[in-house]
Protein backbone atom coordinates (compact mmCIF):
# COMPACT_ATOMS: atom_id res chain seq x y z
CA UNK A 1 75.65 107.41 49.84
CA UNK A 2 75.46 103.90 49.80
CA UNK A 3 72.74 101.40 50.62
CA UNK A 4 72.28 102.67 54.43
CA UNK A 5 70.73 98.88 55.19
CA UNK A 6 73.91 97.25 54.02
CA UNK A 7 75.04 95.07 56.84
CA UNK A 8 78.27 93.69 56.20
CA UNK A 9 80.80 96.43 55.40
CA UNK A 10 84.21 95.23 55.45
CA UNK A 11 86.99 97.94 56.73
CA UNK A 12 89.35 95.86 58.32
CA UNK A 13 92.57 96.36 55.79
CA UNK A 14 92.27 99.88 56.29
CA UNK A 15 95.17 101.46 59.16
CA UNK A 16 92.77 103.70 60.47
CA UNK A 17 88.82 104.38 60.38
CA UNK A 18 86.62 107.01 61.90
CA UNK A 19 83.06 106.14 62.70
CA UNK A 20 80.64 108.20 63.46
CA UNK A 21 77.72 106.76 65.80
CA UNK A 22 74.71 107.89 66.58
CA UNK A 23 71.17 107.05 67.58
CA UNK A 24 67.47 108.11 68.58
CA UNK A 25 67.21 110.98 65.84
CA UNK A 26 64.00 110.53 66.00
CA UNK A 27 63.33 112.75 62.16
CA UNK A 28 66.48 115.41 62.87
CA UNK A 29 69.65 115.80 63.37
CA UNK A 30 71.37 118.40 65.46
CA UNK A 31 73.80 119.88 63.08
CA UNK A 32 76.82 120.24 65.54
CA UNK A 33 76.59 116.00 65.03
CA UNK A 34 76.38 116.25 61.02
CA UNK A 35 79.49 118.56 61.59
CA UNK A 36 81.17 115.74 63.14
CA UNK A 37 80.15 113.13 60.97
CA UNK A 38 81.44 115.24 58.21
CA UNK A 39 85.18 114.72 59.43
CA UNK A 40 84.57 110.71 59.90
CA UNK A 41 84.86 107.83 57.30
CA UNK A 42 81.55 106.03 57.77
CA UNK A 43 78.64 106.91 59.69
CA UNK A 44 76.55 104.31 61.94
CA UNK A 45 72.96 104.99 62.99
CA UNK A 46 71.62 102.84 66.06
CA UNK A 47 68.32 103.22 64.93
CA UNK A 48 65.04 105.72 65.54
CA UNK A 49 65.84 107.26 62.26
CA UNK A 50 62.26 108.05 61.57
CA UNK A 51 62.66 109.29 57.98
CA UNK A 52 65.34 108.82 55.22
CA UNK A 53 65.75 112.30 55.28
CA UNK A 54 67.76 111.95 58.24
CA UNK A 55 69.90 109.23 56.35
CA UNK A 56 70.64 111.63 53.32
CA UNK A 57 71.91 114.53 55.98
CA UNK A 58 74.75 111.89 57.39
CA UNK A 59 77.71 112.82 54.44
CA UNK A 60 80.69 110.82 56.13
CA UNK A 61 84.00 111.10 54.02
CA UNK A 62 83.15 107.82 51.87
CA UNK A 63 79.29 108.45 51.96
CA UNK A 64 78.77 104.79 53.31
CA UNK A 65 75.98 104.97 56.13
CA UNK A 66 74.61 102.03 57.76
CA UNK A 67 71.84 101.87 59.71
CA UNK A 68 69.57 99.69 61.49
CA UNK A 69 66.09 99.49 62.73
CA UNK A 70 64.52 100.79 65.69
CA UNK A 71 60.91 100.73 67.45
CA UNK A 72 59.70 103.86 65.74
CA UNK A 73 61.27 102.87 62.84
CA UNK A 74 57.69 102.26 61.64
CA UNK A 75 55.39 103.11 58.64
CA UNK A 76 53.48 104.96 61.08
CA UNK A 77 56.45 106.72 61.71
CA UNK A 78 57.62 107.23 58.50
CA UNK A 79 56.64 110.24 55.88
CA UNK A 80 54.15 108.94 54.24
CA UNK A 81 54.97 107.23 50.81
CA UNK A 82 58.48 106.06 51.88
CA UNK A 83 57.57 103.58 54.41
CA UNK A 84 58.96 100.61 51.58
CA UNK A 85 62.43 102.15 52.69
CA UNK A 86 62.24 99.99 55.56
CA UNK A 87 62.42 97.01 54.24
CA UNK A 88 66.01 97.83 53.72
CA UNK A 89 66.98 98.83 57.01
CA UNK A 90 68.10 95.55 59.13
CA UNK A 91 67.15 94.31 62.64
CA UNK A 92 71.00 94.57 63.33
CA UNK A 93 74.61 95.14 61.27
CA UNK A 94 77.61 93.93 61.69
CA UNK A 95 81.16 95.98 60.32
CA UNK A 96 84.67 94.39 59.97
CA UNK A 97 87.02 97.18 61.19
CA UNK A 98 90.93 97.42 61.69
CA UNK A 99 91.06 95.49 65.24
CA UNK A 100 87.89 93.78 65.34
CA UNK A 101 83.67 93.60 64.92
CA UNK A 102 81.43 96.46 65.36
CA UNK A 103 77.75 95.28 66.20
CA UNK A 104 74.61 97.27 66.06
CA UNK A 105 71.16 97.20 66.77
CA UNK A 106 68.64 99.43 68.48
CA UNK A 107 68.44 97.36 71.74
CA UNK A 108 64.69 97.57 71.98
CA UNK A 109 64.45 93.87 71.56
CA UNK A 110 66.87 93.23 74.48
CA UNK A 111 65.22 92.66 77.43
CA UNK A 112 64.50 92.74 80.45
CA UNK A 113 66.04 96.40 80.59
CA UNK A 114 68.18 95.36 83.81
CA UNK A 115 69.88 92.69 81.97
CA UNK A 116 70.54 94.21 78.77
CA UNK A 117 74.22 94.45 79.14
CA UNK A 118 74.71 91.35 79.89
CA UNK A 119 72.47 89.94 77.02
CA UNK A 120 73.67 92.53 74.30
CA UNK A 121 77.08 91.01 75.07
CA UNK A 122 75.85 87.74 74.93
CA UNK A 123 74.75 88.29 71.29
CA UNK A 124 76.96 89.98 69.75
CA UNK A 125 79.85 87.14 71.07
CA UNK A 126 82.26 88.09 68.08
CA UNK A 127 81.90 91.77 68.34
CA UNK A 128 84.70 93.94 69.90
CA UNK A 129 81.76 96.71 70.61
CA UNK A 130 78.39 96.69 70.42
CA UNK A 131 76.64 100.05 69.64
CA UNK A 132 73.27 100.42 70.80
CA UNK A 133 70.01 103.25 71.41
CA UNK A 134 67.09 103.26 72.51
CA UNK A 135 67.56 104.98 75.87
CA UNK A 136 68.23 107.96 74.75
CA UNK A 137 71.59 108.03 77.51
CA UNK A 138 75.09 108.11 76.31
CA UNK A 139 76.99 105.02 77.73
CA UNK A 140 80.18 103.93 77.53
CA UNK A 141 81.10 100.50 79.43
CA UNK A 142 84.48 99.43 78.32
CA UNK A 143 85.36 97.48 81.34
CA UNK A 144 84.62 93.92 79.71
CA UNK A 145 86.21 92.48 76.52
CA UNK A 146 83.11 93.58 74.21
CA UNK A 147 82.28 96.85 75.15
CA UNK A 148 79.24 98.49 74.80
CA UNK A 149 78.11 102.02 73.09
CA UNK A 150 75.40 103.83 73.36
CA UNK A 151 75.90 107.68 71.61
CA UNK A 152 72.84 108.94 73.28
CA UNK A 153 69.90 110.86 71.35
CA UNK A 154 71.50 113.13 68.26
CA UNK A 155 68.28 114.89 67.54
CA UNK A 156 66.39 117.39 69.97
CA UNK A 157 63.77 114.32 71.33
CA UNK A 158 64.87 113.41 75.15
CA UNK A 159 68.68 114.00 74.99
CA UNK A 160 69.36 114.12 78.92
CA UNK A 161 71.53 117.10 78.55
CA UNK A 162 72.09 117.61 74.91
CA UNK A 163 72.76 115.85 71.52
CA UNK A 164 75.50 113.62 71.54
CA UNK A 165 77.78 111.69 69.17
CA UNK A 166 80.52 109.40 69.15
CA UNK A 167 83.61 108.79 67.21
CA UNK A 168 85.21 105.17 67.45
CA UNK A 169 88.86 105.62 66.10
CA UNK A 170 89.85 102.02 64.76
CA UNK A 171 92.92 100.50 63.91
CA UNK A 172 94.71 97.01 64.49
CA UNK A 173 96.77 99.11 67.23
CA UNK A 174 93.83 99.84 69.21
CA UNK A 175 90.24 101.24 69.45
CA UNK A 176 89.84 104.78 71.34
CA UNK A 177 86.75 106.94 71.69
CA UNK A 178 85.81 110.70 71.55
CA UNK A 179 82.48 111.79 72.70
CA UNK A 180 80.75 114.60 71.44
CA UNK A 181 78.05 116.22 73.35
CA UNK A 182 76.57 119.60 72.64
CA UNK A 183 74.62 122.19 74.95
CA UNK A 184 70.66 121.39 74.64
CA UNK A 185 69.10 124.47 72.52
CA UNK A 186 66.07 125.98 73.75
C-alpha cells in the first residue's frame, strides 16, 4: 500500500481507471465493499476512517489508497498509540485521472449544511467530481459540470439502508458510475 495521505496521485495517461470510493467507516469495513475494492485500481476514502486498520483492509489492484481526514478522525478516536498516523492523512486530496480532477474531503468543514453543494463546488473549481462523507447518505448529483459524490457509510455505523460503495470508471472518453449498496446485516 502506499502512503494513504498522499494527495496528488497522478492517473491521467492511463485509458481507463477504477476507483473505489468510500466513506464514514467509522473503524470497519463491510466486506461486500473490500470485495469491490478488490476488483478496482485505487481506492479513495472520504474520511471517518477511525483506525489504520481500516486503511490496511482496502487492497485495490495497485495498493495505492488515499485518504483524507474526517471529524472523528481524531486521537480520541484513534487506537491508542497510532494517533501520529494522522498527521499524514490530509484535510483534502486531489487525483489527476483520464478526463479530469477528482477532489476529496470529508465535507464536515463545509457549511452551513444547506449550502454545501453549492460551496463544495465552489472549492473544488478545477475538479470534474468532488467526493465527499460525512452524512452518512449516498448522493449522486451529476446535473452540474462538477459533480458531486457522496458513497454513503461503508461500515455498519448509520448506513440509511446498508453499506454502500462506489466505483467511478475514468477515461478521457467519459466518466460513468456504478453504485454498490448491500442489504444492512442485523
Amino acid at each position: 500500500m502506499t502512503p494513504f495521505g498522499s494527495s496528488l496521485l497522478n492517473l491521467e495517461q492511463a485509458p481507463h481507471v477504477r476507483v473505489a470510493l468510500l466513506s464514514d467507516t467509522h473503524g470497519f469495513v463491510d466486506e461486500r465493499v473490500l470485495d469491490v475494492v478488490r476488483l478496482c485500481d485505487i481506492a479513495v476514502h472520504a474520511g471517518d476512517i477511525v483506525g489504520p486498520s481500516v486503511l490496511a483492509a482496502l487492497q485495490p489492484r495497485s495498493g495505492h489508497v488515499i485518504a483524507v481526514r474526517g471529524n472523528n478522525d481524531t486521537a480520541e478516536q484513534w487506537p491508542e498509540g497510532l494517533e501520529h498516523l494522522l498527521n499524514v492523512l490530509p484535510e483534502q486530496a486531489h487525483i489527476a485521472l483520464p478526463g479530469g480532477q477528482l477532489a476529496v474531503e470529508h465535507g464536515h468543514r463545509v457549511l452551513p449544511a444547506r449550502d454545501r453543494a453549492r460551496r463544495l463546488r465552489a472549492r473544488h473549481p478545477q475538479a470534474r467530481a468532488v467526493v465527499f462523507g460525512h452524512t452518512h447518505r449516498l448522493l449522486i448529483e451529476q446535473d452540474e459540470a462538477i459533480w458531486l459524490l457522496n458513497p454513503g457509510a461503508a461500515g455498519r455505523t448509520r448506513t440509511h439502508g446498508g453499506p454502500s460503495c462506489l466505483v467511478l470508471h475514468a477515461s478521457r472518453e467519459g466518466w460513468h458510475l456504478q453504485v454498490h449498496r448491500f442489504p444492512a446485516r442485523g
